[in-house]
PDB file of N, CA and C in Angstrom:
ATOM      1  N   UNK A   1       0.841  -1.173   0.000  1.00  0.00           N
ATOM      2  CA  UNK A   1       0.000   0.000   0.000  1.00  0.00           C
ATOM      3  C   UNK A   1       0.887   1.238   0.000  1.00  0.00           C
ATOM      4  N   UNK A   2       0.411   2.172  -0.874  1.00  0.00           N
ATOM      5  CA  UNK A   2       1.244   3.472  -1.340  1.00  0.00           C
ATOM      6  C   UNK A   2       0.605   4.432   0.206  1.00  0.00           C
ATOM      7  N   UNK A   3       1.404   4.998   0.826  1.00  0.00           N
ATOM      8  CA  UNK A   3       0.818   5.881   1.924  1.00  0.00           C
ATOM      9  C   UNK A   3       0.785   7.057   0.940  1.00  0.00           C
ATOM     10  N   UNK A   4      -0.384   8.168   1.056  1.00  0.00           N
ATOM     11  CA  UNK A   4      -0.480   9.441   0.707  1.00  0.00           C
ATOM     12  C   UNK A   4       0.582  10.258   1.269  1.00  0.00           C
ATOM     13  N   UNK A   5       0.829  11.607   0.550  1.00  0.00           N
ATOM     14  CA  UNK A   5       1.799  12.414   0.845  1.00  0.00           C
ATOM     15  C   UNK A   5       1.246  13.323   1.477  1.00  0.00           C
ATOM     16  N   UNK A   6       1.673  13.869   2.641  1.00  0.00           N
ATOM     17  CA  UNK A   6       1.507  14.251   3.941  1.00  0.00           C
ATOM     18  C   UNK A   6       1.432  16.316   3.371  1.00  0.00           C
ATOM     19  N   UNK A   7      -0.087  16.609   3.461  1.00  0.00           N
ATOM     20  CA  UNK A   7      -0.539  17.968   3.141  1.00  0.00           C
ATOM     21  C   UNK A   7       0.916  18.886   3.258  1.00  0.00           C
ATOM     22  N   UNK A   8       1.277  19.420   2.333  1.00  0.00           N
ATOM     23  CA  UNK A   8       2.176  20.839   2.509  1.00  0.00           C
ATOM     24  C   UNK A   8       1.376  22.236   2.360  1.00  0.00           C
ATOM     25  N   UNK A   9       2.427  23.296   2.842  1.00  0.00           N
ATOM     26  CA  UNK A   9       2.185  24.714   2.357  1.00  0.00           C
ATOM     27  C   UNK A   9       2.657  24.635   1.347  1.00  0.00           C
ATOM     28  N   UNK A  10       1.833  25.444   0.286  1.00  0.00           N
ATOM     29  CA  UNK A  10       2.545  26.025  -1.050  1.00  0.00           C
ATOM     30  C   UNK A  10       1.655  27.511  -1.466  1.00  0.00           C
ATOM     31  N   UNK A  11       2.196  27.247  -2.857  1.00  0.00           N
ATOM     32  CA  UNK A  11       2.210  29.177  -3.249  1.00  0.00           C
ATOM     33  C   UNK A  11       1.626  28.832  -4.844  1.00  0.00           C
ATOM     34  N   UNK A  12       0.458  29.185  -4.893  1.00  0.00           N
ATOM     35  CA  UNK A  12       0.300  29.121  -6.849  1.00  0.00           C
ATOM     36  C   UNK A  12       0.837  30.144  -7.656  1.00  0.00           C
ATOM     37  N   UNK A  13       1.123  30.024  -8.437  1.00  0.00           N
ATOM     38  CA  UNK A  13       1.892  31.520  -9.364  1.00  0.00           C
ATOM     39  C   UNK A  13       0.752  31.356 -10.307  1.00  0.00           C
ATOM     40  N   UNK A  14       0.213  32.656 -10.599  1.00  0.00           N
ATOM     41  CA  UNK A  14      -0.286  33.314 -11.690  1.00  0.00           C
ATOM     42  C   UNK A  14       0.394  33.585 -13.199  1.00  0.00           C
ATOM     43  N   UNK A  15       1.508  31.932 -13.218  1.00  0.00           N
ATOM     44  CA  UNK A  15       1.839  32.165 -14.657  1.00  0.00           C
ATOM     45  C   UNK A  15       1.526  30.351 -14.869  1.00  0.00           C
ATOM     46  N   UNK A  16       1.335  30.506 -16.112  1.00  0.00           N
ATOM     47  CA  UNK A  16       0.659  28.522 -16.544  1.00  0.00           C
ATOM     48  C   UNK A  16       2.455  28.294 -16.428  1.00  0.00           C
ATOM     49  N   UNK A  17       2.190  26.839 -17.241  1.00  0.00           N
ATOM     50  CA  UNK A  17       3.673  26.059 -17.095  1.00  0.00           C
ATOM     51  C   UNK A  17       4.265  26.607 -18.382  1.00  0.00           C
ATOM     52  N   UNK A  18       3.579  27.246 -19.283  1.00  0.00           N
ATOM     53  CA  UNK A  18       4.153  27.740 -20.400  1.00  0.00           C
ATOM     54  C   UNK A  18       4.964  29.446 -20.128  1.00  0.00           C
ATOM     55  N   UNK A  19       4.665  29.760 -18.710  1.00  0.00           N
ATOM     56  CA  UNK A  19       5.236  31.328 -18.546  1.00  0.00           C
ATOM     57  C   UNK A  19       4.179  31.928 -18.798  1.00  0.00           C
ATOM     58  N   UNK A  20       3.141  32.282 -19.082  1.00  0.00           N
ATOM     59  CA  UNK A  20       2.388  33.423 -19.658  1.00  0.00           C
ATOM     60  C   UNK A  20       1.120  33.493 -18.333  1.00  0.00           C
ATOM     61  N   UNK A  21       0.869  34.842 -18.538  1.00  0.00           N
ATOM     62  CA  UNK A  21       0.295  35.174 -17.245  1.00  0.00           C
ATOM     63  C   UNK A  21      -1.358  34.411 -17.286  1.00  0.00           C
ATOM     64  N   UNK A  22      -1.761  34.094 -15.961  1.00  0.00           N
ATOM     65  CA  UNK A  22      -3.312  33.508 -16.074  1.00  0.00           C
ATOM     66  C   UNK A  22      -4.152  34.676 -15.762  1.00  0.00           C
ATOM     67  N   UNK A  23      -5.322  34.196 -16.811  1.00  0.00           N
ATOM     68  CA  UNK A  23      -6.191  34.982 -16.532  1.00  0.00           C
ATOM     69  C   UNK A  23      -7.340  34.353 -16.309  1.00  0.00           C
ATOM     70  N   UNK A  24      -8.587  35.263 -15.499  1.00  0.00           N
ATOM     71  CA  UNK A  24      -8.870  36.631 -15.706  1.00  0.00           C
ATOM     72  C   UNK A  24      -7.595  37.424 -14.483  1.00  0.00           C
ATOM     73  N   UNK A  25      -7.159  38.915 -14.627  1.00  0.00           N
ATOM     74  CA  UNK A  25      -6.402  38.992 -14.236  1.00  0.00           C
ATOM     75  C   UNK A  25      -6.889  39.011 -12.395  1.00  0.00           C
ATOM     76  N   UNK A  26      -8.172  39.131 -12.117  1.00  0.00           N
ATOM     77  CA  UNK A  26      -8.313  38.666 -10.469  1.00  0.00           C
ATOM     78  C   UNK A  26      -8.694  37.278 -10.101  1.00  0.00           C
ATOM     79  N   UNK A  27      -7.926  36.317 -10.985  1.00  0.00           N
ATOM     80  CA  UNK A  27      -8.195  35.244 -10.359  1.00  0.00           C
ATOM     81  C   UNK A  27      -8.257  34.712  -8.778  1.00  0.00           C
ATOM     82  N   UNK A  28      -6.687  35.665  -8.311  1.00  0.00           N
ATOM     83  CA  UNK A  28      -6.539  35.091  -7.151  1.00  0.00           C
ATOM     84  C   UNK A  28      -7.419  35.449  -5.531  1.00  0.00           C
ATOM     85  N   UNK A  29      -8.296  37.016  -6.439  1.00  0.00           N
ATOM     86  CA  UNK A  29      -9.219  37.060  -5.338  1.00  0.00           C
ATOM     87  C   UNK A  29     -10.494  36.321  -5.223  1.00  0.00           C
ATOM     88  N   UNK A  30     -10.800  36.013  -6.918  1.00  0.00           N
ATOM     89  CA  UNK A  30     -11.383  35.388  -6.446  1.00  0.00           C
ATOM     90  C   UNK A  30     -11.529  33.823  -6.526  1.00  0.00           C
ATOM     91  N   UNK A  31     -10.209  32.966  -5.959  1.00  0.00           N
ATOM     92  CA  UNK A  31     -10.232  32.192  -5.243  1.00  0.00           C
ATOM     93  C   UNK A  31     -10.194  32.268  -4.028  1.00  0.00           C
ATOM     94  N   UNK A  32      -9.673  33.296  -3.882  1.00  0.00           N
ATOM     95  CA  UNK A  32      -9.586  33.335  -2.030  1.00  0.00           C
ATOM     96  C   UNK A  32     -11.244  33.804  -2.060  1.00  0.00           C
ATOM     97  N   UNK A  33     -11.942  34.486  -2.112  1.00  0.00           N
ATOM     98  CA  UNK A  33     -13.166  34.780  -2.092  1.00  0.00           C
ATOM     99  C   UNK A  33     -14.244  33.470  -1.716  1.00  0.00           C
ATOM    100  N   UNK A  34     -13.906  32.143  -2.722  1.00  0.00           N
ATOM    101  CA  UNK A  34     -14.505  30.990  -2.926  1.00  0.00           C
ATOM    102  C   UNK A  34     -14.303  30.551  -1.315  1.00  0.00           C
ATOM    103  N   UNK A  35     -12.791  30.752  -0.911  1.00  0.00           N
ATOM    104  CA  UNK A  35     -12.369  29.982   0.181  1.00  0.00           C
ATOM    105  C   UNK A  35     -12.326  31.093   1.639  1.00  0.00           C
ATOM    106  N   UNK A  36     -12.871  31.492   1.151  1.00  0.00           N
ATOM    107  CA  UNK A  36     -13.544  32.682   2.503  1.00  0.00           C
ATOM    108  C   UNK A  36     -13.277  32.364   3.936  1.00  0.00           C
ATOM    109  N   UNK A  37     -14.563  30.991   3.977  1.00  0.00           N
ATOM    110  CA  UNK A  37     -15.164  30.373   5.001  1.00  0.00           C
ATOM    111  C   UNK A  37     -14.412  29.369   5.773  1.00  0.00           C
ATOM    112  N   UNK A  38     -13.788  29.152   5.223  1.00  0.00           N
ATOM    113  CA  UNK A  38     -12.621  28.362   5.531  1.00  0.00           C
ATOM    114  C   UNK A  38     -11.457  28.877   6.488  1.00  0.00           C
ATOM    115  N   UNK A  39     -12.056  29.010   7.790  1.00  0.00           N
ATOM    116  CA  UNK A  39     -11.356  29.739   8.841  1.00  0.00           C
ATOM    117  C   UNK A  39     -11.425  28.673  10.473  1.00  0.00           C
ATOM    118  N   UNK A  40     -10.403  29.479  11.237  1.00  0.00           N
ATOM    119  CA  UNK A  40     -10.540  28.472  12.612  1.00  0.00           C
ATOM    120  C   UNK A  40     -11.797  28.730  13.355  1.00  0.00           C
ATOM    121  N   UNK A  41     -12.281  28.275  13.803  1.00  0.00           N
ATOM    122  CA  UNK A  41     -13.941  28.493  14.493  1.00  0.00           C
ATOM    123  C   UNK A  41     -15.087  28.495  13.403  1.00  0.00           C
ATOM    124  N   UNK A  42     -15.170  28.288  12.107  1.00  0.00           N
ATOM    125  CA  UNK A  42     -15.575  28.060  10.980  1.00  0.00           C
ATOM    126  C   UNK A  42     -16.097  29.154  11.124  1.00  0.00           C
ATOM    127  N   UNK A  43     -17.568  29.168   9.976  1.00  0.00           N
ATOM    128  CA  UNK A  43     -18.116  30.271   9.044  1.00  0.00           C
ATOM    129  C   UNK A  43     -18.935  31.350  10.158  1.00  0.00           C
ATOM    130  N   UNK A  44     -17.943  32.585  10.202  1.00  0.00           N
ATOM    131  CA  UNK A  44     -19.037  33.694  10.881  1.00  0.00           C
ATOM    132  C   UNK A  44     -19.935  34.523  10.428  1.00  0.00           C
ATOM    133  N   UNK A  45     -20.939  35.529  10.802  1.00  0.00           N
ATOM    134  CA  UNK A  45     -21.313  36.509  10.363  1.00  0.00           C
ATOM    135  C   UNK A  45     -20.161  37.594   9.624  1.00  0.00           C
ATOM    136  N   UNK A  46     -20.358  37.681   8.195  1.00  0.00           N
ATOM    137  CA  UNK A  46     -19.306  38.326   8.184  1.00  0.00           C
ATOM    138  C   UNK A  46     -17.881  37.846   7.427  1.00  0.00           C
ATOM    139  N   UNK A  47     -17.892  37.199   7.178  1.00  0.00           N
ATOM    140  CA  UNK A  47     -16.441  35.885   6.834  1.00  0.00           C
ATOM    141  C   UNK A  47     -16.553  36.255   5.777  1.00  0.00           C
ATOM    142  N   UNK A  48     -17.347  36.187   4.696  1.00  0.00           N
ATOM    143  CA  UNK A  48     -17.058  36.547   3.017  1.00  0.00           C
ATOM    144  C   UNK A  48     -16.270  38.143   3.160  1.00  0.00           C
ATOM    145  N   UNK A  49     -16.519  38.963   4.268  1.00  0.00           N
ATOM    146  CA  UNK A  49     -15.615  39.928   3.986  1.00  0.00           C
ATOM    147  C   UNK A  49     -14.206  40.305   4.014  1.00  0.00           C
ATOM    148  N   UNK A  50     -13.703  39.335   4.056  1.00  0.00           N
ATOM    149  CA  UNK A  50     -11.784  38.780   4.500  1.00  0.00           C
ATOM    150  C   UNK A  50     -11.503  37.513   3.914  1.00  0.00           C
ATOM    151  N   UNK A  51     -10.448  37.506   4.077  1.00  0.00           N
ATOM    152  CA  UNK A  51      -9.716  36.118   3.159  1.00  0.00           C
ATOM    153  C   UNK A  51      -9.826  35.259   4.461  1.00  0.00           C
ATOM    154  N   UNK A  52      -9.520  33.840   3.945  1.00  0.00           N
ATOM    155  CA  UNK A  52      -9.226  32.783   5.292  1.00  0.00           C
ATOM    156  C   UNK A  52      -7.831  33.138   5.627  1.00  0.00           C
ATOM    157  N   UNK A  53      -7.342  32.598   6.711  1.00  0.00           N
ATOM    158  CA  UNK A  53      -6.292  32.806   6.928  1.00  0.00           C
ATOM    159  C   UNK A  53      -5.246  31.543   6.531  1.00  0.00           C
ATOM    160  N   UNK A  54      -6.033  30.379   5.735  1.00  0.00           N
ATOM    161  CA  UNK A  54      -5.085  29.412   5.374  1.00  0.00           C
ATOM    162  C   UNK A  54      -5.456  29.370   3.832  1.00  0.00           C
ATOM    163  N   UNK A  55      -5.940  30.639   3.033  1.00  0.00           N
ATOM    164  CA  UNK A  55      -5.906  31.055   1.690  1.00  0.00           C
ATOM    165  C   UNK A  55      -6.107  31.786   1.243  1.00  0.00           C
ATOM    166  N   UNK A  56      -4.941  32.985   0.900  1.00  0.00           N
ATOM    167  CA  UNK A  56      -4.656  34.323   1.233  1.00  0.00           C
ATOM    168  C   UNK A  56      -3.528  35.195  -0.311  1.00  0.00           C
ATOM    169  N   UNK A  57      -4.518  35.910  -1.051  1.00  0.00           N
ATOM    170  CA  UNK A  57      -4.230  36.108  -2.475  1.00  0.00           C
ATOM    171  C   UNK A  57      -2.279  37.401  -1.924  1.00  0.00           C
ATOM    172  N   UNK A  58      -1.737  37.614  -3.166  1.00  0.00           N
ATOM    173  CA  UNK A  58      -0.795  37.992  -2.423  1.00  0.00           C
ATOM    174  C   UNK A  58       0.346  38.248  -3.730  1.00  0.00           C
ATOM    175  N   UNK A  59       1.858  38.251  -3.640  1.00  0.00           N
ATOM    176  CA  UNK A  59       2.536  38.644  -5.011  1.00  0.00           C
ATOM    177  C   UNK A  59       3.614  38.277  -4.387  1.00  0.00           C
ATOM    178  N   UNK A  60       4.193  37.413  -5.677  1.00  0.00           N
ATOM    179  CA  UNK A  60       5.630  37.010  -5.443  1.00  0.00           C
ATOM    180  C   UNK A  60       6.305  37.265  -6.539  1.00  0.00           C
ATOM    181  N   UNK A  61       7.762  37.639  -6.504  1.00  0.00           N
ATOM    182  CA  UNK A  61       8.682  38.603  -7.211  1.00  0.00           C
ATOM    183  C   UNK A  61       7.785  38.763  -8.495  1.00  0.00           C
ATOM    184  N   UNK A  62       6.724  39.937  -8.130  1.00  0.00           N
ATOM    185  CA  UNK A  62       6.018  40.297  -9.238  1.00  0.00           C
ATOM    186  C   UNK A  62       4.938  40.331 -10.079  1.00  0.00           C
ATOM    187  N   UNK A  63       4.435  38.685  -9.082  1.00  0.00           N
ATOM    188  CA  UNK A  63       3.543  37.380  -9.810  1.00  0.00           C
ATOM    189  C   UNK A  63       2.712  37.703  -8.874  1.00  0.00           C
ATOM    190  N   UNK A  64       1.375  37.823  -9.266  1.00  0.00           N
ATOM    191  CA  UNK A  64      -0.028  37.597  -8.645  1.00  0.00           C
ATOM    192  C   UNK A  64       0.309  36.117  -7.898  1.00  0.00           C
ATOM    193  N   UNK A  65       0.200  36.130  -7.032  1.00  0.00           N
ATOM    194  CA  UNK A  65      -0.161  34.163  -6.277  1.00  0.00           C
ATOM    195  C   UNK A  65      -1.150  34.212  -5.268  1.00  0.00           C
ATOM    196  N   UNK A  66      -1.114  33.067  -4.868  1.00  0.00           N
ATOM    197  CA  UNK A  66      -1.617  33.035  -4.160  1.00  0.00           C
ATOM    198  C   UNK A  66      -1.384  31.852  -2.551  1.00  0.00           C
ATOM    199  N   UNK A  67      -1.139  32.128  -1.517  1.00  0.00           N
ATOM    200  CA  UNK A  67      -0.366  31.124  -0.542  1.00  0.00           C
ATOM    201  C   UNK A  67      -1.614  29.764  -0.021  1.00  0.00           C
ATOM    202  N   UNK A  68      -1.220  28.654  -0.067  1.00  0.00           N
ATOM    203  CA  UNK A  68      -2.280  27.733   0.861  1.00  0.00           C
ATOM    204  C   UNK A  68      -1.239  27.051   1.543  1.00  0.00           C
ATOM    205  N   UNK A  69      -1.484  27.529   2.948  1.00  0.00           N
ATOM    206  CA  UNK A  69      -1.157  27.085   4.541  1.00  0.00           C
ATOM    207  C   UNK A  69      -1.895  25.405   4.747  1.00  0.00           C
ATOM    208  N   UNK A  70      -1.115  24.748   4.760  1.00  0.00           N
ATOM    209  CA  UNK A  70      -1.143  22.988   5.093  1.00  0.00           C
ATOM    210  C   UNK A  70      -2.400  23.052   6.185  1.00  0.00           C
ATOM    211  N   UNK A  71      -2.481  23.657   6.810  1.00  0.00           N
ATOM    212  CA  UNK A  71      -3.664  23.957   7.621  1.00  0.00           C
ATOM    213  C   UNK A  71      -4.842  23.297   7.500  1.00  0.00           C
ATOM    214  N   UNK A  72      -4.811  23.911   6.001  1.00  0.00           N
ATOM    215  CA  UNK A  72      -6.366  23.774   5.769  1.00  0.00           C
ATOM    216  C   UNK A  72      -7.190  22.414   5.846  1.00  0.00           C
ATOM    217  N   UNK A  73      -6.062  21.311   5.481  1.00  0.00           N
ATOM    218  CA  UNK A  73      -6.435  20.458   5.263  1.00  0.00           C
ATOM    219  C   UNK A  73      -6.794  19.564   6.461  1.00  0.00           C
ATOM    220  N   UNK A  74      -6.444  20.189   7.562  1.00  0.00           N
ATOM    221  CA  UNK A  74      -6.688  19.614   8.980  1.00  0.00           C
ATOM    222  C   UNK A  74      -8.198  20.209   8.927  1.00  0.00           C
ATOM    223  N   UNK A  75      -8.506  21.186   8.230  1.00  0.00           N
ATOM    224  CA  UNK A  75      -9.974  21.976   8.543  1.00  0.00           C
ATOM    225  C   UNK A  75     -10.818  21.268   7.779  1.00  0.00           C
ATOM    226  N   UNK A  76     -10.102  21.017   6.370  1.00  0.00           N
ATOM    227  CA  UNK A  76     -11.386  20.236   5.872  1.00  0.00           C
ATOM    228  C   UNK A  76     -10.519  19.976   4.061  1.00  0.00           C
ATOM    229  N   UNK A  77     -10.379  18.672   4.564  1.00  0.00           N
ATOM    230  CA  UNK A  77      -9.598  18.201   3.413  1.00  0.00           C
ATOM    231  C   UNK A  77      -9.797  18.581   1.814  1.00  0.00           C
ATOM    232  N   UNK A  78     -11.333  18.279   1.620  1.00  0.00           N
ATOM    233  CA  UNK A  78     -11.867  17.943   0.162  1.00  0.00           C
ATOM    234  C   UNK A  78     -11.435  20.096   0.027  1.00  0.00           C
ATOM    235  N   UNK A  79     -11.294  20.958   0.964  1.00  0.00           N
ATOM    236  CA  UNK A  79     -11.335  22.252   0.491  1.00  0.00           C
ATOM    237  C   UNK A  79      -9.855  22.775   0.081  1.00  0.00           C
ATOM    238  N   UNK A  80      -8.755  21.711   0.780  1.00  0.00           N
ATOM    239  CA  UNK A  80      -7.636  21.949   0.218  1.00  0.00           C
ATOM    240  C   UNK A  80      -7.315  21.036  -1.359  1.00  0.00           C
ATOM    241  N   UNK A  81      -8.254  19.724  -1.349  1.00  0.00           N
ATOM    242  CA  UNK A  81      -7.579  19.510  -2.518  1.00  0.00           C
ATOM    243  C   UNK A  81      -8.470  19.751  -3.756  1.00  0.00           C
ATOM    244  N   UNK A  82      -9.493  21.296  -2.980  1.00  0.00           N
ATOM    245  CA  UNK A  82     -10.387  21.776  -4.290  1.00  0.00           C
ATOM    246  C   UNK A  82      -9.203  23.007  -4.787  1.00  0.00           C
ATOM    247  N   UNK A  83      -8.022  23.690  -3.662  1.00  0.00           N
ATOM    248  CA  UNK A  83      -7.380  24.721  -4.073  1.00  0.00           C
ATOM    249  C   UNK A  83      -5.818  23.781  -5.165  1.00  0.00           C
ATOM    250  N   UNK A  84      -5.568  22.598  -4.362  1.00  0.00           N
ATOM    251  CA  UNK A  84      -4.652  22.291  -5.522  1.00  0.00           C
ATOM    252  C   UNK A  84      -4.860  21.615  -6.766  1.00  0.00           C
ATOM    253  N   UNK A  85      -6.267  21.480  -6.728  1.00  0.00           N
ATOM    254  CA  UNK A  85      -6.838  20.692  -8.359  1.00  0.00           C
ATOM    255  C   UNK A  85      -6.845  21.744  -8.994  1.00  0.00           C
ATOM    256  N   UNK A  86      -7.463  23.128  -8.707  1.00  0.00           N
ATOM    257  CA  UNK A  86      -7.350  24.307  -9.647  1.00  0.00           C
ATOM    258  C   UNK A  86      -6.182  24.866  -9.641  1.00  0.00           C
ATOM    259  N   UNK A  87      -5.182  25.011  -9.024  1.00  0.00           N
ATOM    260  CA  UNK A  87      -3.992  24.930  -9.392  1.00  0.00           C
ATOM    261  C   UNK A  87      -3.556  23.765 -10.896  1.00  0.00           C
ATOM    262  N   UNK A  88      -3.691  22.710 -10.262  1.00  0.00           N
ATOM    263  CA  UNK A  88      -3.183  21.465 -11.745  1.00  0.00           C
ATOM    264  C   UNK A  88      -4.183  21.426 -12.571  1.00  0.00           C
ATOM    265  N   UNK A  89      -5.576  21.828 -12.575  1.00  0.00           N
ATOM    266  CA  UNK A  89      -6.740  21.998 -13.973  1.00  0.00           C
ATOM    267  C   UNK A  89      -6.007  23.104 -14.669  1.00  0.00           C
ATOM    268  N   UNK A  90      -5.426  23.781 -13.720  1.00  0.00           N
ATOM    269  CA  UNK A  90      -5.491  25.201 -14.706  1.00  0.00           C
ATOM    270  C   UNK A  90      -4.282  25.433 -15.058  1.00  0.00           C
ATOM    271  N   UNK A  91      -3.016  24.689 -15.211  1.00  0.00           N
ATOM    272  CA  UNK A  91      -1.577  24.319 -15.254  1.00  0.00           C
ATOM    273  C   UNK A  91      -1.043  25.731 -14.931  1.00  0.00           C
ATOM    274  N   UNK A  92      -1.247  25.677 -13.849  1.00  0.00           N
ATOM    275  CA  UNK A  92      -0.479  26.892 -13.015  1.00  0.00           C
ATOM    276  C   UNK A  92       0.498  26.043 -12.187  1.00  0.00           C
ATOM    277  N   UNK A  93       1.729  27.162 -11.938  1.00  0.00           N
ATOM    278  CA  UNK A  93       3.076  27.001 -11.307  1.00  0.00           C
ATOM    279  C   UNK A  93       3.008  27.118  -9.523  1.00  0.00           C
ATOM    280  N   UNK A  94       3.185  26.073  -9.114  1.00  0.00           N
ATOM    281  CA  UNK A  94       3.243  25.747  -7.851  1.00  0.00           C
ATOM    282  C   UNK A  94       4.706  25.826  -7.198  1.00  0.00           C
ATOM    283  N   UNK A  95       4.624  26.690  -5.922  1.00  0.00           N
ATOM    284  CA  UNK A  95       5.845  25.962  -5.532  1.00  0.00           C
ATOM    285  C   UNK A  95       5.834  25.859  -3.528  1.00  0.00           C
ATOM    286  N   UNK A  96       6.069  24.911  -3.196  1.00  0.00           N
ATOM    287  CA  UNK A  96       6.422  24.430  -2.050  1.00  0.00           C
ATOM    288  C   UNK A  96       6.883  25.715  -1.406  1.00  0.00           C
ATOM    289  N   UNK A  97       6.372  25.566   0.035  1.00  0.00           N
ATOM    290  CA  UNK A  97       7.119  26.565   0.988  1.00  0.00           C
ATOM    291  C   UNK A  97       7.835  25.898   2.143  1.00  0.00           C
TER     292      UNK A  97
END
């Protein structure tokens, strides 16, 4: 039996695997938008108005990204591996933190 690989933090880049930038160009808010609710003490009054704190839009040397904190997946699995399937549907550049 293959054991699964043990949830990491990582970072999506807002460029595909070909280099070229993804669009639309606010993707990354609104994924974090999708993943709102997704907080410690779960969904409050109020929560769609802030990012979660384990998926949080943001810029790296330059690049729209966006960070997902290993966290999440202690909160609720199927919501972290809805943020790294759209990462790999959408052949965007991942990288480990």
């Amino acid at each position: 039996m293959i054991a699964a690989a043990a949830p990491r933090s990582f970072v999506i880049l807002g460029l595909t695997s070909a280099g070229r930038p993804f669009r639309p160009s606010d993707w990354a808010e609104r994924l974090c938008g999708v993943m709102a609710g997704f907080r410690p003490g779960g969904v409050a009054p109020g929560a769609h108005l802030g990012w979660s704190p384990y998926v949080t839009p943001g810029w790296r040397d330059g690049v729209k990204c966006v960070a997902v904190d290993a966290r999440l997946y202690d909160l609720e699995p199927l919501a972290y591996r809805f943020v790294a399937g759209f990462a790999a549907d959408n052949g965007l550049q991942v990288v480990p933190v």
